[in-house]
Protein backbone atom coordinates (compact mmCIF):
# COMPACT_ATOMS: atom_id res chain seq x y z
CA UNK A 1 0.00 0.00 0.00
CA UNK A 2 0.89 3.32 -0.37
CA UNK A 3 0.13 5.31 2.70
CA UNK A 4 2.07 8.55 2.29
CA UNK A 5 3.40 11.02 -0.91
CA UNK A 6 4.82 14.34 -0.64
CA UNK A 7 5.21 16.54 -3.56
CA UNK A 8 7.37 19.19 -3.74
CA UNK A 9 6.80 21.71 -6.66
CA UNK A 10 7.19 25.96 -6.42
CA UNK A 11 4.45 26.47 -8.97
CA UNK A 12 0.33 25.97 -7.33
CA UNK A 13 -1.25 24.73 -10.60
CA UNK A 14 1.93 21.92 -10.80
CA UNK A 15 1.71 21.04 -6.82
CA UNK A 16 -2.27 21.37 -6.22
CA UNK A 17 -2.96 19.41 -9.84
CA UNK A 18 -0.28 16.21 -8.61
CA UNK A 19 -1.67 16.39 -5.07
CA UNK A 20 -5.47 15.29 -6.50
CA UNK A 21 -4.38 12.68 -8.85
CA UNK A 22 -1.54 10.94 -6.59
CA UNK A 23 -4.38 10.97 -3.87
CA UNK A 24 -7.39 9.56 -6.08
CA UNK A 25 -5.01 7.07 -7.42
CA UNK A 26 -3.90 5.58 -4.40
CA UNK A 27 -5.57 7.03 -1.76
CA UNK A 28 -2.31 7.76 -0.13
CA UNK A 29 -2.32 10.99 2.66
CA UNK A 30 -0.49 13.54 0.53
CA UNK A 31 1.52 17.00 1.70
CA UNK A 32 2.75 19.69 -0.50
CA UNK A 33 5.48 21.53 -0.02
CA UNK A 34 6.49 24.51 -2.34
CA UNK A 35 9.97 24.72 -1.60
CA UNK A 36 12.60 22.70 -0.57
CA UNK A 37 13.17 24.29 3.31
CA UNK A 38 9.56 22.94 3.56
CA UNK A 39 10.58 19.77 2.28
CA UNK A 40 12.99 18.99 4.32
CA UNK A 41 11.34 19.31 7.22
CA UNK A 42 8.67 17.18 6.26
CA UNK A 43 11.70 14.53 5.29
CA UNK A 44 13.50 14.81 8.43
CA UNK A 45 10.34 14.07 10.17
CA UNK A 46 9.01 10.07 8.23
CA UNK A 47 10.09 8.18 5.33
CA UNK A 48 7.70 9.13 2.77
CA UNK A 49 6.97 5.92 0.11
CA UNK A 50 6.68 8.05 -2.61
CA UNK A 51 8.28 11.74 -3.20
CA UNK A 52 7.11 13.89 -5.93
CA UNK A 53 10.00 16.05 -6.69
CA UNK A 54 11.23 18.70 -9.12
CA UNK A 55 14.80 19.50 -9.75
CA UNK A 56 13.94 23.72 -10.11
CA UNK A 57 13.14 24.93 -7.01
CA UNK A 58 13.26 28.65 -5.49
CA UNK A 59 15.73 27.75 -3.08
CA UNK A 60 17.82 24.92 -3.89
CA UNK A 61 18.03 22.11 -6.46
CA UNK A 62 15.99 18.20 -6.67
CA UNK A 63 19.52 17.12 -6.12
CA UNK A 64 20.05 18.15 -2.84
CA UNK A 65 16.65 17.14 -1.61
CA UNK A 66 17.75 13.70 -2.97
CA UNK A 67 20.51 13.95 -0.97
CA UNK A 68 18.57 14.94 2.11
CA UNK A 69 16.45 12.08 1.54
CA UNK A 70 19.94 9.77 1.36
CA UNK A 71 20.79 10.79 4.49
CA UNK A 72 17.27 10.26 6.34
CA UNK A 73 16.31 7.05 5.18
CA UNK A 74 15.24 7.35 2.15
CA UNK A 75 11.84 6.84 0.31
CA UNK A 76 10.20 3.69 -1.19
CA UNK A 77 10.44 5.68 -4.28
CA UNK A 78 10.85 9.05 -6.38
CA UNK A 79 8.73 10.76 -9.42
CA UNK A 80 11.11 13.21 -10.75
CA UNK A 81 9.69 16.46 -12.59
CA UNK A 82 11.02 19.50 -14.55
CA UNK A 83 11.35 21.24 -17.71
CA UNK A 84 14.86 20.29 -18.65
CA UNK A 85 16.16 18.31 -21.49
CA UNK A 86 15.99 14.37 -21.19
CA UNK A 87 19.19 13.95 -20.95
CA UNK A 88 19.96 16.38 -18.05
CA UNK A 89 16.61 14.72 -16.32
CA UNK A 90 17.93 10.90 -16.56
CA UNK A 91 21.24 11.92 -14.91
CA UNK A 92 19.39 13.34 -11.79
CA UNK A 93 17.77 9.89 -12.07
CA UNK A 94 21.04 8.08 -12.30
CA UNK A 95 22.32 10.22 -9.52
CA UNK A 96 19.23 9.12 -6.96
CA UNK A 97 19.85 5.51 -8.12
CA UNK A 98 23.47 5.95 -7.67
CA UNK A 99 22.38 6.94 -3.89
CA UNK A 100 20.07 4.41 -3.10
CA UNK A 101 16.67 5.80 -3.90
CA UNK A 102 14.48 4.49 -7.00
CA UNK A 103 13.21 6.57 -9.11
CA UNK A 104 9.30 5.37 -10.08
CA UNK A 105 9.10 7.79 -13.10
CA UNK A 106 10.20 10.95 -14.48
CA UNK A 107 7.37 13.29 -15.93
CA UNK A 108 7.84 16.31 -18.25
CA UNK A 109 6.76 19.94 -17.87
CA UNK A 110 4.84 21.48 -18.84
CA UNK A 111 2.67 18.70 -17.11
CA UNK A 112 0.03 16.00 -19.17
CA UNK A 113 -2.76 15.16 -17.20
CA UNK A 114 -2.79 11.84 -19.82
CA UNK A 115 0.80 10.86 -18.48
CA UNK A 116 0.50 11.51 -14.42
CA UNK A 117 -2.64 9.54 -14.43
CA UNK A 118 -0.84 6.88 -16.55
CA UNK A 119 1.83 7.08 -13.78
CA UNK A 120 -0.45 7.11 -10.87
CA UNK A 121 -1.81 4.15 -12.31
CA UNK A 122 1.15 2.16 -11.87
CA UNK A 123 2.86 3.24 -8.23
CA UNK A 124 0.66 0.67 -6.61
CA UNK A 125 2.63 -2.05 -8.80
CA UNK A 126 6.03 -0.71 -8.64
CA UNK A 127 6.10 -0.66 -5.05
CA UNK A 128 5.15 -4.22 -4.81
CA UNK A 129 7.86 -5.10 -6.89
CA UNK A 130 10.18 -3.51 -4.56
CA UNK A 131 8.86 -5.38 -1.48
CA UNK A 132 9.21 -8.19 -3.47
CA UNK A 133 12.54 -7.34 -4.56
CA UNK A 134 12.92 -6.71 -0.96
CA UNK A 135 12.22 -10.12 -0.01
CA UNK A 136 15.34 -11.33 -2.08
CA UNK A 137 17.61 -10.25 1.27
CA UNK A 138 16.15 -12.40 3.56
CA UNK A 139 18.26 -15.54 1.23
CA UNK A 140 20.96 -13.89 0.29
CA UNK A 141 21.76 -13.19 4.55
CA UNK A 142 21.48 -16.57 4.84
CA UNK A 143 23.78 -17.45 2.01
CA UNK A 144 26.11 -14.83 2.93
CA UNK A 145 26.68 -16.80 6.19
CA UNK A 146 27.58 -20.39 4.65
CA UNK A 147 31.04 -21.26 5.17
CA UNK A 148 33.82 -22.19 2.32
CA UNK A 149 33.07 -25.95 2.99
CA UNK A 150 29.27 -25.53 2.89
CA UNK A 151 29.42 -23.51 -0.95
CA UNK A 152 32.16 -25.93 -1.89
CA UNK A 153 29.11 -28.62 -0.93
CA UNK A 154 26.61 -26.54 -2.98
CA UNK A 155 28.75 -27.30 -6.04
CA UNK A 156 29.58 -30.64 -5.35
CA UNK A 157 25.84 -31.88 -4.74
CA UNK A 158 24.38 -30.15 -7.88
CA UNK A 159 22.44 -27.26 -5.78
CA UNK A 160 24.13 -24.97 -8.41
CA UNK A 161 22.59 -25.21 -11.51
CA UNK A 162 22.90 -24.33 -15.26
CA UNK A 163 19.62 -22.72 -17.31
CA UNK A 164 19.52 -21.79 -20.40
CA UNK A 165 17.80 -18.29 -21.27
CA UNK A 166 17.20 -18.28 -25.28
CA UNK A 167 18.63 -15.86 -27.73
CA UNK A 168 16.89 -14.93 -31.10
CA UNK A 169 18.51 -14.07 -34.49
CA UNK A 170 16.43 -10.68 -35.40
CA UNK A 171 16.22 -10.97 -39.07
CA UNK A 172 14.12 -14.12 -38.74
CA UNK A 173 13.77 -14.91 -34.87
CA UNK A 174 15.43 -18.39 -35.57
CA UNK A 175 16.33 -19.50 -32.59
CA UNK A 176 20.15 -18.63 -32.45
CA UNK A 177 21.61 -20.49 -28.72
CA UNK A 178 21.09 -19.71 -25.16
CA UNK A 179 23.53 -18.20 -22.90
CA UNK A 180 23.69 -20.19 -19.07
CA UNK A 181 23.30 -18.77 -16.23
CA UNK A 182 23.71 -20.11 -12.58
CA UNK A 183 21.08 -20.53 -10.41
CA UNK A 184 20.88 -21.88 -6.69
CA UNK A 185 17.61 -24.72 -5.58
CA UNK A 186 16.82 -24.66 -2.16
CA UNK A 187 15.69 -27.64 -0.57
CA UNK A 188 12.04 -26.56 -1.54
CA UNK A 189 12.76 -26.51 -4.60
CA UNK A 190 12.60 -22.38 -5.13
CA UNK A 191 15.71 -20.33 -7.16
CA UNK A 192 17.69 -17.96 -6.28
CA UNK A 193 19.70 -15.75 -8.61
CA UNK A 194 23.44 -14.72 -8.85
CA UNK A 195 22.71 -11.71 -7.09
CA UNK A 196 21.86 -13.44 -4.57
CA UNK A 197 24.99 -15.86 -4.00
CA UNK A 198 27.81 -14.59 -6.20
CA UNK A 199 29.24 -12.13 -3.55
CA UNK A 200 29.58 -15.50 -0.66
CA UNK A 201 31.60 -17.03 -3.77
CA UNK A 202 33.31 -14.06 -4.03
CA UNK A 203 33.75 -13.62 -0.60
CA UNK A 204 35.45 -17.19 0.09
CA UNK A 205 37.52 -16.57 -2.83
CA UNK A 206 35.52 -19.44 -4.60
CA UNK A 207 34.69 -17.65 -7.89
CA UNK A 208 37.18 -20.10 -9.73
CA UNK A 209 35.62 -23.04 -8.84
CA UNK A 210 32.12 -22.00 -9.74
CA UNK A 211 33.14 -21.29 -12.61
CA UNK A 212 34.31 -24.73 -13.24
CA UNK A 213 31.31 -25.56 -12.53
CA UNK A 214 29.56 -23.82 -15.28
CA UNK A 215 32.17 -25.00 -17.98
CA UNK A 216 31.20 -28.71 -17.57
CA UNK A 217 27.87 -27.28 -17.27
CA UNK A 218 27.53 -25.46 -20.31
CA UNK A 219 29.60 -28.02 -22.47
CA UNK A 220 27.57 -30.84 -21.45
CA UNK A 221 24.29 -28.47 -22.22
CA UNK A 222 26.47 -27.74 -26.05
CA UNK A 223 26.79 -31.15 -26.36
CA UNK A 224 23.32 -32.90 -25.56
CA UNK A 225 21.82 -29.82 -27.82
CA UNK A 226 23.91 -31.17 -30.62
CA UNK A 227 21.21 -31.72 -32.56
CA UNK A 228 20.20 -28.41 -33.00
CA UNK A 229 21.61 -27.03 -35.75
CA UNK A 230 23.97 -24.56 -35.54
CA UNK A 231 22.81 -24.14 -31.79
CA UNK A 232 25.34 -22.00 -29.27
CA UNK A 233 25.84 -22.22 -25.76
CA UNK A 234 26.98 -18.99 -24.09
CA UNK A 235 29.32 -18.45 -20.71
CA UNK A 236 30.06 -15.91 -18.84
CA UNK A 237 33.91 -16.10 -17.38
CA UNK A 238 35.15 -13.46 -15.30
CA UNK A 239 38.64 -11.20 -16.76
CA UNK A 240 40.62 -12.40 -13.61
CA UNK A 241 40.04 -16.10 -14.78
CA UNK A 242 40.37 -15.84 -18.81
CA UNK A 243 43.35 -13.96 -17.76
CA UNK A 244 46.20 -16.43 -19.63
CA UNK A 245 47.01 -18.29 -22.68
CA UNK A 246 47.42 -21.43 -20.64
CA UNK A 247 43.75 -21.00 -18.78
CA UNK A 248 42.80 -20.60 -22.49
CA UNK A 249 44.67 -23.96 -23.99
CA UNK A 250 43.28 -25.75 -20.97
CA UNK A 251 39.39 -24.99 -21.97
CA UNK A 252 40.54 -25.87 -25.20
CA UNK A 253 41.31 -29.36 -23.70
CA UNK A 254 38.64 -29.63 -21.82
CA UNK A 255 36.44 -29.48 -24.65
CA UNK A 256 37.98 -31.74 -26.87
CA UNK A 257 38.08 -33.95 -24.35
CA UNK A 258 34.02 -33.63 -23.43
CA UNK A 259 33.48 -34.07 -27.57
CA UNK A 260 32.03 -30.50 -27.45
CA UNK A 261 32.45 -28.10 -30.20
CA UNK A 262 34.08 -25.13 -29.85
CA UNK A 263 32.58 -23.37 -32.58
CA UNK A 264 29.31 -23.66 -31.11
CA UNK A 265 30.35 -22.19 -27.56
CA UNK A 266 30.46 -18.61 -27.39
CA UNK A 267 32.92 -17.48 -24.32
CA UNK A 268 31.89 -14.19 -22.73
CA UNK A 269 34.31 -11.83 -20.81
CA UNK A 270 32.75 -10.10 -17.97
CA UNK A 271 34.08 -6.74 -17.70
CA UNK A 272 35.45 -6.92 -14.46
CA UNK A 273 38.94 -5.85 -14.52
CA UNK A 274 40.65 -2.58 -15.46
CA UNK A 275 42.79 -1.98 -18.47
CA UNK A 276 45.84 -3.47 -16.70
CA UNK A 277 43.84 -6.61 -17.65
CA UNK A 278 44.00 -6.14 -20.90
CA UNK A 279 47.43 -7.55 -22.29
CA UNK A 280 46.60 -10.98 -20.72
CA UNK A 281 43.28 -10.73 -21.96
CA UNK A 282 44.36 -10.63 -24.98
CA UNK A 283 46.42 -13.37 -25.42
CA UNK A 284 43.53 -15.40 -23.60
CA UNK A 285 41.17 -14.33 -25.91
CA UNK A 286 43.80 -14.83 -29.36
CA UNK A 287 44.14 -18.28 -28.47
CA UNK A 288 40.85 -19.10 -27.73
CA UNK A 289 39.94 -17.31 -31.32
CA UNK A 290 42.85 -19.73 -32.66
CA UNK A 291 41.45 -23.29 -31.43
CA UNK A 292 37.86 -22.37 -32.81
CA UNK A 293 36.06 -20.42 -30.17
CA UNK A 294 33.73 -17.22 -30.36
CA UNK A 295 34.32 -14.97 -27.59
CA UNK A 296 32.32 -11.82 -27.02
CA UNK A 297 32.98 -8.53 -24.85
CA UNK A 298 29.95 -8.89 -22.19
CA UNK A 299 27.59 -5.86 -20.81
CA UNK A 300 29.35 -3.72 -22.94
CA UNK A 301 29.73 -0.05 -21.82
CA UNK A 302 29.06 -0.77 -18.14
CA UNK A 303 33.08 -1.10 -17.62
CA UNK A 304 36.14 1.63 -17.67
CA UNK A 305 37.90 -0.09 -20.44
CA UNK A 306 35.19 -1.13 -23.43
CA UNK A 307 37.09 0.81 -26.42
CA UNK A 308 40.57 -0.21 -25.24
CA UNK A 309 38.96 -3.98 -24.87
CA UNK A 310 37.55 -3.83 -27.93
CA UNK A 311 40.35 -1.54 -29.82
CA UNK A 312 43.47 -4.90 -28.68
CA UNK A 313 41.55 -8.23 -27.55
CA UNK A 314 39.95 -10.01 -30.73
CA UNK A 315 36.49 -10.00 -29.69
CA UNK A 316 33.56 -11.29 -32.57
CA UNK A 317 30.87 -10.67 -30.53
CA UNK A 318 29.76 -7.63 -28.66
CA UNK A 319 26.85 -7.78 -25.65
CA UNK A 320 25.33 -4.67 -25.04
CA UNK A 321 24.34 -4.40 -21.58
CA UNK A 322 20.24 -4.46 -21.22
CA UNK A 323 20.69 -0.82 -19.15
CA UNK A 324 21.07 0.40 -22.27
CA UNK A 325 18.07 -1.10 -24.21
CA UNK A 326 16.44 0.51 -20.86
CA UNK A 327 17.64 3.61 -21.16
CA UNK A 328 17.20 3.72 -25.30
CA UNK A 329 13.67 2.95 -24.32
CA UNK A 330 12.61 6.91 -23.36
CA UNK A 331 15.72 8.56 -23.67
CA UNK A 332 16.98 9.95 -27.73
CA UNK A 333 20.64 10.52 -26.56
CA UNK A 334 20.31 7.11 -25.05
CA UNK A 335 19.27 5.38 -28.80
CA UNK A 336 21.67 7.10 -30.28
CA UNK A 337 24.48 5.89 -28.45
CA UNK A 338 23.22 2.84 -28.85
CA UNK A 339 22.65 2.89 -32.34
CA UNK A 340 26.50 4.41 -32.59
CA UNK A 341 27.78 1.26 -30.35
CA UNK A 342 25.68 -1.24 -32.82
CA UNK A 343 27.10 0.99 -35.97
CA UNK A 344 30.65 0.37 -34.76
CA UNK A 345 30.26 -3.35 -33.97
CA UNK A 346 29.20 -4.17 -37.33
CA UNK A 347 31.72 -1.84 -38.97
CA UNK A 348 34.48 -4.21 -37.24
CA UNK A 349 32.84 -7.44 -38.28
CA UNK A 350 31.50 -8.21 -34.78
CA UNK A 351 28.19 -9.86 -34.21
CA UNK A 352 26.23 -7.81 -31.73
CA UNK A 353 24.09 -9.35 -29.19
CA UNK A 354 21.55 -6.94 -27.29
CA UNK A 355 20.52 -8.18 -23.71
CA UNK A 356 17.20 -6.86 -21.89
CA UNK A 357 14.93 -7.49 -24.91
CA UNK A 358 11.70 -7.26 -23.28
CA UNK A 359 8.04 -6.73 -25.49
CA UNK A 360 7.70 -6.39 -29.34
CA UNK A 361 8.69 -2.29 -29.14
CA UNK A 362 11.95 -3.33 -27.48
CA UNK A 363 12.60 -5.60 -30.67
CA UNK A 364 11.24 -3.20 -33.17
CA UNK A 365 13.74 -0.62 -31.42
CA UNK A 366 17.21 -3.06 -31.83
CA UNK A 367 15.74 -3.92 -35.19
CA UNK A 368 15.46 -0.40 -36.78
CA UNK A 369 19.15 0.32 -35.13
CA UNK A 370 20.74 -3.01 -36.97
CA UNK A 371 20.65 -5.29 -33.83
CA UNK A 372 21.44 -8.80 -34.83
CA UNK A 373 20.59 -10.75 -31.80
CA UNK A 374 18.35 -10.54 -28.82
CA UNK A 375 17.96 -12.40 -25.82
CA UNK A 376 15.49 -11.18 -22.86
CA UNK A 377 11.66 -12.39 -21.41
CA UNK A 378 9.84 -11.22 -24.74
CA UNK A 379 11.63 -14.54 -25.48
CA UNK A 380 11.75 -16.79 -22.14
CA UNK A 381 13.46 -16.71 -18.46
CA UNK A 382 16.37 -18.64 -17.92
CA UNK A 383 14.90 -22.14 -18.07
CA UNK A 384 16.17 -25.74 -17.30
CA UNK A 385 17.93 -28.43 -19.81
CA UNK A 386 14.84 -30.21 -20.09
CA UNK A 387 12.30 -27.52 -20.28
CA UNK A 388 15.14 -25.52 -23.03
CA UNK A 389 14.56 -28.89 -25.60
CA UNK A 390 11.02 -28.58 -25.52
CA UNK A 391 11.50 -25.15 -26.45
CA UNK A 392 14.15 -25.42 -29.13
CA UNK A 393 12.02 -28.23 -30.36
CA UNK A 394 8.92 -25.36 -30.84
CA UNK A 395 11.36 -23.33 -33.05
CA UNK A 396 11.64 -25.15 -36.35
CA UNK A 397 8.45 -23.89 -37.60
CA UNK A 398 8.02 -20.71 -35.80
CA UNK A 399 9.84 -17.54 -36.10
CA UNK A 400 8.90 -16.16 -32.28
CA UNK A 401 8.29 -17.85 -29.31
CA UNK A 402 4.11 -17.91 -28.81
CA UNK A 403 3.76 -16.23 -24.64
CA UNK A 404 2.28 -20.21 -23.40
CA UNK A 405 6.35 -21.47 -24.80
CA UNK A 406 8.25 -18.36 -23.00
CA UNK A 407 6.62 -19.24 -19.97
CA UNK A 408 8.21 -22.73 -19.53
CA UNK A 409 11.35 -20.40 -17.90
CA UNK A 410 9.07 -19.62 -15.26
CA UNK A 411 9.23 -23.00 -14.08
């Protein structure tokens, strides 16, 4: 529920006009304030769940009221406002993120009543995805607190597991491979997601043996989906592992040794390291290219050294990060850049791969800016072996995934 919203705006029409639809929306006890002393007194006194906020005020900027609210706790969420260009308007919103605070919506000025209905509409559900994003830290404390021996047990007894979320070729929505992902059962039989267990691994110093764990995973997965033609399995390997020609050489004979094909295994370097990483890295990645495999630069643009990456280590694939498909979604600067990131890719010969793909607008987006791959729920979760072969099985005769097929990942 939504029990409390304050808006802060200078202007009456702006403040009085939010005030009545925020409170018929969600029936929520709503305060005004038209300046930001007011404002943060009413802050200093509760946590609001929702603050109504525009970056011009008459005595100080949205900015620092987000900052007040860092310091006092917060708010279950922000609606930014103001009059400025998009671009200057999504970095407040990065900045809030970047502090802690989620930012529900940003809404133009001068004000549509069309669009704050259509975001009043919606508060009640993006809250409850918070508190049930919330949730997530109640298994992730208690993973946090296994020892070494008991996450070295998790891997040994299978609790890790590989699924397979599906990528799409754009032209024709062929089903092009899946890339796998971890996931952790519990005993009743629920998932949990890397977020939730990747820092213990990290923690213990364990990251190496996970991944190990994924290899076999994922060329046992390339291998038993041998029958799909031209099918590829995608991995992600973090920089400080793919980090030598001999780590290289040795997945080299670990494949030919499983009977997997390299050329259907697409090896994806998180971009986790800084550009002292990149001289190894490249002779990881040069050998890998020489004994057959594709390896791909992954979440592109979220690291400090893409263009150096991508300027020395012989990448053929790029990933594009899906914050970017996010941001491309309302923001023109934002589908520009990516639309120059997709341009360049291709330029260089490099298959590009665009995470985050999410309805039929998202694909009609990457499509008109010459993506070549997709991968995201428009086409399914990550799903199991078993419930991926029923799926590739659906493909042969269908260019998209039907809604009843994508939901398979969901069990």
């Amino acid at each position: 529920m939504i029990d409390t919203i304050l808006v802060v705006d200078e202007y009456d029409t702006h403040r009085v006009g939010l005030a009545s639809v925020l409170r018929k929306a969600t029936g929520a006890d709503v305060i005004a304030a038209r300046n930001g002393r007011i404002a943060l007194d009413e802050i200093r006194q509760q946590r609001w769940d929702i603050v109504v906020l525009d970056l011009d005020l008459p005595d100080m900027t949205g900015l620092q009221l987000i900052d007040a609210l860092a310091r006092h706790g917060g708010a279950g969420g922000i609606i930014l406002t103001s009059a400025h260009p998009a671009r200057l308007v999504q970095a407040a919103a990065a900045y809030a993120q970047s502090r802690g605070i989620s930012v529900l919506a940003t809404l133009e000025k001068p004000l549509k009543s069309g669009r704050v209905r259509a975001v009043a509409a919606t508060l009640q559900g993006e809250l409850r995805m918070q508190r049930d994003a919330a949730l997530v830290s109640k298994p992730q404390a208690a993973v946090s607190r296994l020892s070494r021996d008991d996450l070295l047990l998790a891997l040994a007894t299978g609790r890790i597991e590989g699924h397979l979320q599906p990528q799409h070729h754009v032209d024709s929505g062929r089903l092009r491979g899946a890339e796998i992902l971890a996931r952790w059962r519990n005993d009743d039989g629920t998932l949990l997601e890397p977020a939730v267990f990747l820092p213990a691994f990290e923690g213990a110093g364990l990251m190496r043996p996970l991944t190990d764990h994924m290899i076999e995973q994922a060329l046992a997965a390339q291998i038993r989906l041998a029958w799909i033609r031209d099918l590829s399995i995608s991995i992600n390997i973090p920089t400080g592992i793919a980090s030598s020609v001999d780590w290289a050489q040795q997945l080299a004979q670990q494949a030919r040794l499983a009977g997997a094909t390299p050329s259907r295994l697409v090896i994806e370097i998180i971009e986790d390291g800084d550009a002292s990483a990149i001289p190894a890295l490249t002779g990881a990645v040069t050998q890998l290219r020489l004994r057959g495999f594709n390896c791909a630069i992954d979440d592109f643009g979220t690291g400090s050294s893409s263009l150096d990456r991508l300027l020395w280590v012989p990448f053929n694939e790029l990933k594009i990060d899906r914050h970017m498909i996010s941001q491309a979604r309302h923001h023109p600067h934002a589908r520009r850049i990516l639309s120059s990131t997709i341009g360049m890719a291709r330029g260089l010969g490099i298959a590009v791969v665009i995470e985050g793909i999410e309805s039929e607008d998202d694909l009609k987006l990457v499509t008109g800016l010459g993506g070549q791959i997709t991968q995201g729920y428009l086409h399914g979760k990550a799903m199991t072996l078993e419930a991926f072969e029923i799926y590739a099985a659906t493909q042969r005769t269908r260019q998209r995934p039907p809604a009843t097929l994508a939901a398979i990942a969901t069990c």
